[in-house]
N, C-alpha and C. Protein backbone atom coordinates (compact mmCIF):
# COMPACT_ATOMS: atom_id res chain seq x y z
N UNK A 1 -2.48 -29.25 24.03
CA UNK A 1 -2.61 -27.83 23.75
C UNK A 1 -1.47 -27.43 22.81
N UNK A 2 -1.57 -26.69 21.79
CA UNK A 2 -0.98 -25.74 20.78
C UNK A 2 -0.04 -25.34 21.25
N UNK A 3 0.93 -24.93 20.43
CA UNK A 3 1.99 -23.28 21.17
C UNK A 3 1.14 -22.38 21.04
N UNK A 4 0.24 -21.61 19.78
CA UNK A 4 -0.52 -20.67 19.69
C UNK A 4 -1.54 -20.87 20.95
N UNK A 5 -2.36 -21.34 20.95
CA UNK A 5 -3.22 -21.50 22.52
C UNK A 5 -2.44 -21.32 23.77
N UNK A 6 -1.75 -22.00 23.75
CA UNK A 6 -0.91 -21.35 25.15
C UNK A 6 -0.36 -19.99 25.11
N UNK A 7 0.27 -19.53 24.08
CA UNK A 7 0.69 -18.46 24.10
C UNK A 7 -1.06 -17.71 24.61
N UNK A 8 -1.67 -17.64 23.76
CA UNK A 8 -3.14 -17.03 23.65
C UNK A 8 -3.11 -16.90 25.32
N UNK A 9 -3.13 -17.88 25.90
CA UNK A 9 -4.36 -17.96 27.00
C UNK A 9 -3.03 -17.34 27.79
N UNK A 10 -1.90 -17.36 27.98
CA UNK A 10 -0.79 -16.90 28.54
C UNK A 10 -0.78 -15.23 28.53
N UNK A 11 -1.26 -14.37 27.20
CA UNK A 11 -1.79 -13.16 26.88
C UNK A 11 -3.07 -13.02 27.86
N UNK A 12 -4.08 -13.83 27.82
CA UNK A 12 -5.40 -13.47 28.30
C UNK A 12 -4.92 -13.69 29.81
N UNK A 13 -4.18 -14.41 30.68
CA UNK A 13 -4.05 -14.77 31.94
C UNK A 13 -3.28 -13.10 32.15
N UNK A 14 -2.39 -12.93 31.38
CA UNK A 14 -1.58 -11.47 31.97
C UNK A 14 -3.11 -10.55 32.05
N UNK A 15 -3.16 -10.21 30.58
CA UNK A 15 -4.19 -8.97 30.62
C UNK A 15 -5.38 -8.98 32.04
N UNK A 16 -5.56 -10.41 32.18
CA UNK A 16 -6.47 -10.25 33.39
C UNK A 16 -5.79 -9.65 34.69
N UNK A 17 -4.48 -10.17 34.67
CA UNK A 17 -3.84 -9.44 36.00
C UNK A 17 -3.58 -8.35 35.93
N UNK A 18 -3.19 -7.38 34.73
CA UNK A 18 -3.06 -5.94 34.57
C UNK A 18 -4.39 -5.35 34.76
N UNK A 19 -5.61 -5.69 34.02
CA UNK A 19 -6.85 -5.25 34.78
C UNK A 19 -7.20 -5.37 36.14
N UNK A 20 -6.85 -6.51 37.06
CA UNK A 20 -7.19 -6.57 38.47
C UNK A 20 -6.36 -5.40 39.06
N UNK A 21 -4.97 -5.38 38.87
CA UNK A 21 -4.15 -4.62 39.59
C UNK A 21 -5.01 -3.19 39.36
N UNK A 22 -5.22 -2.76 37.91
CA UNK A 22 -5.08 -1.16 38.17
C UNK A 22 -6.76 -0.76 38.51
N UNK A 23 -7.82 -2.15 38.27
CA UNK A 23 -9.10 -1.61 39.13
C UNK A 23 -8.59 -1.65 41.04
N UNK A 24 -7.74 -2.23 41.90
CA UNK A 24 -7.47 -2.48 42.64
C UNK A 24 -6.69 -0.97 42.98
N UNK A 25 -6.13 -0.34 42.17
CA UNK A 25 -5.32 0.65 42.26
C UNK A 25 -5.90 2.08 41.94
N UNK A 26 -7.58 2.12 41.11
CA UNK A 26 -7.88 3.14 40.87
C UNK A 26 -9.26 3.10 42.34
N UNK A 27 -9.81 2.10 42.83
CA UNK A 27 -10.57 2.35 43.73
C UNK A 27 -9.63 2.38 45.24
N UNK A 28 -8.56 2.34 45.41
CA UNK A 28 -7.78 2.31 46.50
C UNK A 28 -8.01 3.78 46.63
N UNK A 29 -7.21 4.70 45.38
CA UNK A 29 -7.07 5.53 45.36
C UNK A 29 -8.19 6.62 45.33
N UNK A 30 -9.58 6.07 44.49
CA UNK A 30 -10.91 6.63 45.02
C UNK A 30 -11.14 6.80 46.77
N UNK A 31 -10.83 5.93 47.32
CA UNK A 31 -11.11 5.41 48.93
C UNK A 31 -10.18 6.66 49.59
N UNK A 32 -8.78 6.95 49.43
CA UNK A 32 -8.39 7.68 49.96
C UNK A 32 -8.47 9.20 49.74
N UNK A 33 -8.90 9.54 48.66
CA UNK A 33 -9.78 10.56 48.13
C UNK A 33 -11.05 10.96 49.12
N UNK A 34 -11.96 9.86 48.80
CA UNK A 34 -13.06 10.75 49.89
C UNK A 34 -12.37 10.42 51.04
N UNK A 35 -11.51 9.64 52.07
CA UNK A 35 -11.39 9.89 53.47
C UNK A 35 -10.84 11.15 53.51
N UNK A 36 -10.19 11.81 52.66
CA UNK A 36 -9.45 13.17 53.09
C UNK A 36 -10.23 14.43 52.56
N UNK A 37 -11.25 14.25 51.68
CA UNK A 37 -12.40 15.22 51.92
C UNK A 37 -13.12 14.99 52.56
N UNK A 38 -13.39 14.15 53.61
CA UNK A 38 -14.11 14.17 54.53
C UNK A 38 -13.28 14.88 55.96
N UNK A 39 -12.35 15.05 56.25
CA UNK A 39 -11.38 16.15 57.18
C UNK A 39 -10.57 16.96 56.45
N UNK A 40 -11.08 17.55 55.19
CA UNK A 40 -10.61 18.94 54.92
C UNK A 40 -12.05 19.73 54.81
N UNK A 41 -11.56 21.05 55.75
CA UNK A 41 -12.39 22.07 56.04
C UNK A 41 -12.14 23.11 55.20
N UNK A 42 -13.09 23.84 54.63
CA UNK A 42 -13.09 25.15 54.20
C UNK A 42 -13.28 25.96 54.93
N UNK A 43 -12.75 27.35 55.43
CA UNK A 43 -12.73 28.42 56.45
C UNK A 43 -13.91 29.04 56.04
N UNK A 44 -15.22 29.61 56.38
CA UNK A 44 -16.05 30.32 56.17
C UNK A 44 -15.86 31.65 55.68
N UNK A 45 -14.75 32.22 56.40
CA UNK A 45 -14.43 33.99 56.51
C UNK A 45 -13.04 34.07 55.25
N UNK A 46 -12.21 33.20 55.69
CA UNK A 46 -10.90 33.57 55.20
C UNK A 46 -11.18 32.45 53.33
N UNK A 47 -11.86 31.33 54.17
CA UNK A 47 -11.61 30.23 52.63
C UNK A 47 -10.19 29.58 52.65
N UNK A 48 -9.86 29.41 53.54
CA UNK A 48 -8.29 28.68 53.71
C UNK A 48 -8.99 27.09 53.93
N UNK A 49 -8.25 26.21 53.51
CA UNK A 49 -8.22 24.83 53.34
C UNK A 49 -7.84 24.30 54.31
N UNK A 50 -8.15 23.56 55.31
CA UNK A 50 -7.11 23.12 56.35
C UNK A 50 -7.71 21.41 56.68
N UNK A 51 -6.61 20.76 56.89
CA UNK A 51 -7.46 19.38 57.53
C UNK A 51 -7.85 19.39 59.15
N UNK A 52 -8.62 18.97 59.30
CA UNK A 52 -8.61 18.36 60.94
C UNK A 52 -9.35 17.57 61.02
N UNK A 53 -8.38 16.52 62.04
CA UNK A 53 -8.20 15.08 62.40
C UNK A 53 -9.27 14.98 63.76
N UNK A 54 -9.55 16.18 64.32
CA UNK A 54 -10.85 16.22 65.51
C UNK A 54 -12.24 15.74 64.97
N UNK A 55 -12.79 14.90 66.13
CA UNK A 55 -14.29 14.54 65.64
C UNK A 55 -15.17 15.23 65.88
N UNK A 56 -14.59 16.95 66.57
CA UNK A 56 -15.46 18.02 67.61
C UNK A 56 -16.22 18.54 66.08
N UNK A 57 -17.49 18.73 66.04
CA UNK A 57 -18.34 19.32 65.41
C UNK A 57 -18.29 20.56 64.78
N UNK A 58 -17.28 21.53 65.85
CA UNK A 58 -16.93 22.81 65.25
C UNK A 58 -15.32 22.97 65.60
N UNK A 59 -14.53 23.20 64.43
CA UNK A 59 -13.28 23.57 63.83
C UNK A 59 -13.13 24.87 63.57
N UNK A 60 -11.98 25.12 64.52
CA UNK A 60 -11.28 26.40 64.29
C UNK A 60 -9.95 26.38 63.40
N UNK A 61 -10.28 27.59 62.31
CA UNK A 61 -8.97 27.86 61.26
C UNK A 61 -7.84 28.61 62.02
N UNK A 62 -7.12 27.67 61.50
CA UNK A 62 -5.63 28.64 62.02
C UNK A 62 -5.23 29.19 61.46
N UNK A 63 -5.46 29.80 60.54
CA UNK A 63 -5.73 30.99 59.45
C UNK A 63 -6.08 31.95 60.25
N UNK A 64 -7.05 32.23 60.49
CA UNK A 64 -8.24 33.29 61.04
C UNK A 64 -8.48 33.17 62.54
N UNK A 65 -8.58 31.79 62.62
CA UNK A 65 -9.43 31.57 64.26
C UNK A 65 -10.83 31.48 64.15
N UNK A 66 -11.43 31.53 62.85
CA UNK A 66 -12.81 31.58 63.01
C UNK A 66 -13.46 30.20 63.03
N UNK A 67 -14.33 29.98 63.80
CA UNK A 67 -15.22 29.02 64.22
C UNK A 67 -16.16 28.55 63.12
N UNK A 68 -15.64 27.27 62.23
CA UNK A 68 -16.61 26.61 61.17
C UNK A 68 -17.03 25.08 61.86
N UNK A 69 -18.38 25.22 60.81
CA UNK A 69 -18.80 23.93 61.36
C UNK A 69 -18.11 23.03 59.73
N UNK A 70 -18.44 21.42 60.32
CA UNK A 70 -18.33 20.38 59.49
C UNK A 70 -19.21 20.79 58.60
């Protein structure tokens, strides 16, 4: 093998690891995206944002107190 070929394939071996890392790093970050819109609530009355970590069906704002569903 060449110096130019090695160098080459030494370029193509990085670039492949900079692509793995940041697809590895932009769907991580997709993943934790929807888990946290999936327990943030919108308040019906007030519209305040709040998370909750309960699996109970209906969530009360501590904003308001008013009773929203999922």
């Amino acid at each position: 093998m060449e110096l130019d070929q090695f160098i080459l394939s030494l370029f193509f071996i990085g670039l492949a690891i900079v692509l793995i890392a940041a697809l590895i790093g932009f769907t991580t970050n997709r993943w934790q995206n929807f888990r946290r819109s999936k327990r943030q609530i919108r308040c019906r009355i007030c519209s305040h944002r709040y998370m909750d970590h309960k699996k109970d069906k209906i969530s009360e704002c501590p904003n308001c107190q008013a009773k929203n569903k999922r």
